[in-house]
Protein backbone atom coordinates (compact mmCIF):
# COMPACT_ATOMS: atom_id res chain seq x y z
CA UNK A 1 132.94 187.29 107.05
CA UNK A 2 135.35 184.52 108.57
CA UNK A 3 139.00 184.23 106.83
CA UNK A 4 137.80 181.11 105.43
CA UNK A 5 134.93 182.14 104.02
CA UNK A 6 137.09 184.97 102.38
CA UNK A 7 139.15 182.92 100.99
CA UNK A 8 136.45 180.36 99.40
CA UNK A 9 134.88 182.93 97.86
CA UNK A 10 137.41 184.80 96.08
CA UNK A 11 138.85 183.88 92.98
CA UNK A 12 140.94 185.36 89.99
CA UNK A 13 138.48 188.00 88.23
CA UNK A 14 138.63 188.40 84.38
CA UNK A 15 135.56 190.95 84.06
CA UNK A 16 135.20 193.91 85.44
CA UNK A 17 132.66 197.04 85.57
CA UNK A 18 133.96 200.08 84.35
CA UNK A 19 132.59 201.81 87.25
CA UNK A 20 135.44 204.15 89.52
CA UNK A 21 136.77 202.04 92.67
CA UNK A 22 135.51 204.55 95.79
CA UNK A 23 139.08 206.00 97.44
CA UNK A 24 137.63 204.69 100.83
CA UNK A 25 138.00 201.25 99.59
CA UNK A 26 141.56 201.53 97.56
CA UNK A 27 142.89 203.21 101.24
CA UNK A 28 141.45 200.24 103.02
CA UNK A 29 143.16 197.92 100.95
CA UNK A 30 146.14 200.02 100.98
CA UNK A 31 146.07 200.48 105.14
CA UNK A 32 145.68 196.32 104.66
CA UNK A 33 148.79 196.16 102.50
CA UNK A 34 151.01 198.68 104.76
CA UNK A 35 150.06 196.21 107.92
CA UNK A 36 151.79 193.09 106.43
CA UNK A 37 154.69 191.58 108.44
CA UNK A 38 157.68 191.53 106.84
CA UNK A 39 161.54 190.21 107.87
CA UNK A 40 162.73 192.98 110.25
CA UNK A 41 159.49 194.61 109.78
CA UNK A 42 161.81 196.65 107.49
CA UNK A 43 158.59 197.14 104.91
CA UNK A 44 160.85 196.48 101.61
CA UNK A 45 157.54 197.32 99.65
CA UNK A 46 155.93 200.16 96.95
CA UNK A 47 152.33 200.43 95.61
CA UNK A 48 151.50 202.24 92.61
CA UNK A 49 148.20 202.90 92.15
CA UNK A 50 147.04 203.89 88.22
CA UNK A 51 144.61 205.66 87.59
CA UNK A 52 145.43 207.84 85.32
CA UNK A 53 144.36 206.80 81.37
CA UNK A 54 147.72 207.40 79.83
CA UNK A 55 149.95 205.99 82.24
CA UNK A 56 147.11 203.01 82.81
CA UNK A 57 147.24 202.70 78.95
CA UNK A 58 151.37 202.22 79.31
CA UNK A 59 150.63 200.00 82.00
CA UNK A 60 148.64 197.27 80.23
CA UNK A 61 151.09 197.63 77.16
CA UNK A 62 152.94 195.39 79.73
CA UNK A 63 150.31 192.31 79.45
CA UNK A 64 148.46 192.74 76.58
CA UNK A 65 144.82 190.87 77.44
CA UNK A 66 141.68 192.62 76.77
CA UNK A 67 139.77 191.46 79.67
CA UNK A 68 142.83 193.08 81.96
CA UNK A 69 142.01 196.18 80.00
CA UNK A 70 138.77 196.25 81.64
CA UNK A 71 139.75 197.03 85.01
CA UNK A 72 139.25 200.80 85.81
CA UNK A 73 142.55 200.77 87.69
CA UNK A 74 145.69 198.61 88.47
CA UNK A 75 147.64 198.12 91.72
CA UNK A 76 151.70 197.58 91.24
CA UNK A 77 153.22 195.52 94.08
CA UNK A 78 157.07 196.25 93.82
CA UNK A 79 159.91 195.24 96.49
CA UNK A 80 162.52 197.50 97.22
CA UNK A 81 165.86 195.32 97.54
CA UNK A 82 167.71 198.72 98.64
CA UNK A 83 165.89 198.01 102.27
CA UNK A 84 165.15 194.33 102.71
CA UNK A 85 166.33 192.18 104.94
CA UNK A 86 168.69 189.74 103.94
CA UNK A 87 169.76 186.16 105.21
CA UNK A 88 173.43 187.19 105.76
CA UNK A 89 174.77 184.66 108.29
CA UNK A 90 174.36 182.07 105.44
CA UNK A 91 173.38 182.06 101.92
CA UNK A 92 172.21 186.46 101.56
CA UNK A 93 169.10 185.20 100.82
CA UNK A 94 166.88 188.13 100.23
CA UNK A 95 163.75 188.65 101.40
CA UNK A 96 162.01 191.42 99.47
CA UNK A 97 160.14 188.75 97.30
CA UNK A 98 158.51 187.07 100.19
CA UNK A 99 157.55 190.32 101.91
CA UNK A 100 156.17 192.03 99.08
CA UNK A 101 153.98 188.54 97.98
CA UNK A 102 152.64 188.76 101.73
CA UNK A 103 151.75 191.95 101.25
CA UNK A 104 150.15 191.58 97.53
CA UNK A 105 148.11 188.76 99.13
CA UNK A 106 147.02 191.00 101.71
CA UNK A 107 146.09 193.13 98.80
CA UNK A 108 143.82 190.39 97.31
CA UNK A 109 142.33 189.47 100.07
CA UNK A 110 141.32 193.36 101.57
CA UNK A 111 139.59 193.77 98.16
CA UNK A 112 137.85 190.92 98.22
CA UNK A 113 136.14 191.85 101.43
CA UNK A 114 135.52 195.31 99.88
CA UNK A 115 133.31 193.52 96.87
CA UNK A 116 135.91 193.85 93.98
CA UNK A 117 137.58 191.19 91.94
CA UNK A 118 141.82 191.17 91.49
CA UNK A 119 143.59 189.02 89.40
CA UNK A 120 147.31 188.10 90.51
CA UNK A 121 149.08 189.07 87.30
CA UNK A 122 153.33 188.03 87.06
CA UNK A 123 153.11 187.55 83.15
CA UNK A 124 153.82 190.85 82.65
CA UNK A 125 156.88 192.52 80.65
CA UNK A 126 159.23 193.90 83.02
CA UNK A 127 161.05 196.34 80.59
CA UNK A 128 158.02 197.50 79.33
CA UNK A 129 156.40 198.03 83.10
CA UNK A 130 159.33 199.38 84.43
CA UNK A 131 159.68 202.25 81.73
CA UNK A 132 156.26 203.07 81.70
CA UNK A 133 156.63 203.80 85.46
CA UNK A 134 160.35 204.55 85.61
CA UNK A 135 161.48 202.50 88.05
CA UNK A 136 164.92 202.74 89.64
CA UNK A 137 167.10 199.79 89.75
CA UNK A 138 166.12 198.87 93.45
CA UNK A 139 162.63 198.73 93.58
CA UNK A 140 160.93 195.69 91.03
CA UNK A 141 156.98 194.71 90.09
CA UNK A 142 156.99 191.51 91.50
CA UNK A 143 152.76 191.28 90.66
CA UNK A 144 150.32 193.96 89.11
CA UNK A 145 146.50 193.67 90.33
CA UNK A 146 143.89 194.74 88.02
CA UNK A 147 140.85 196.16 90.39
CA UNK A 148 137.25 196.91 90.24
CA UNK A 149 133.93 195.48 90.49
CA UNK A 150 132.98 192.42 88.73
CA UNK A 151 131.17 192.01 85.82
CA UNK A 152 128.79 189.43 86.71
CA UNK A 153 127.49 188.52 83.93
CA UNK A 154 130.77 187.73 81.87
CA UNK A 155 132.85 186.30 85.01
CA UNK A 156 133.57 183.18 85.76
CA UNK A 157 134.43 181.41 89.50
CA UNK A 158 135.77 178.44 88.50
CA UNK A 159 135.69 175.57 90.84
CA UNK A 160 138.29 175.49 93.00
CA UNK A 161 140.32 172.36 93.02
CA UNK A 162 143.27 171.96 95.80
CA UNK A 163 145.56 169.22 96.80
CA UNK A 164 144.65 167.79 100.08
CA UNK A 165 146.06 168.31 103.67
CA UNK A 166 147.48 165.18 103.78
CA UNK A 167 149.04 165.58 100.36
CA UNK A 168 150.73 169.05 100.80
CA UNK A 169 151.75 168.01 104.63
CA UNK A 170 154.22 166.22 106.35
CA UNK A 171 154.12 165.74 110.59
CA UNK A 172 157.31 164.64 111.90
């Protein structure tokens, strides 16, 4: 499938299959992830990958929504700020958040071509994530990705409405 196409077709699942995601496909999307760019190629990134009921359960204490309960697991896209790269001939700008997004997308994307649905989830609780996974001060959920096949019959692709080129561009 062409990147377009890719890209077209997927969309932010809200029903999923209780059926197990294969390992093969979570390590593809994972080998995806790992190949991101990132500033410095310094990799300022961590996945957790739950599985595991109780610590899954913990998880979706974090965003409470039924239909993210559905997903039989959940991807954790964290940046590490103790390795970024940061911006300090000017402002210190750092750039963990932009490398770990690229990343996430890659996420999105590398399961979409594997047949399963994501949803980009940032309304989550931090405190309540980061104790249920104990996170040290450095390394922060920036997005959480519930993953698994779609339910078919109670999803819905919504149409996909985007500005145009001419309204998110400027040549100069």
């Amino acid at each position: 499938m062409q990147l377009k196409n890719l890209i077209e077709s997927r969309y932010s699942v809200r029903a999923y299959l209780p059926n197990v995601v294969e390992r093969e496909k979570i390590n593809y999307i994972l080998e995806c992830a790992r190949l991101s760019p990132s500033a410095c190629n310094l990799q300022p990134w961590k996945f957790y990958i739950i599985t595991d009921p109780v610590l899954k359960q913990k998880v979706e204490e974090s965003y409470n929504r039924e239909w993210f309960k559905s997903a039989p697991m959940h991807i954790i896209v964290c940046k590490d700020t103790s390795i970024s790269w940061k911006r300090t001939a000017t402002d210190g700008k750092d750039f963990s958040d932009v490398d770990a997004a690229i990343a996430a997308e890659h996420i999105c994307l590398a399961a979409a071509e594997q047949g399963l649905g994501t949803c980009w989830i940032c309304n989550f609780n931090p405190g309540i994530l980061n104790k249920a996974l104990d996170l040290p001060q450095h390394i922060e959920a920036i997005a959480i990705f519930p993953v698994g096949y779609i339910n078919e019959e109670k999803s819905i692709s919504p149409a996909k409405v985007r500005k145009s080129i001419a309204d998110i561009t400027e040549w100069r």
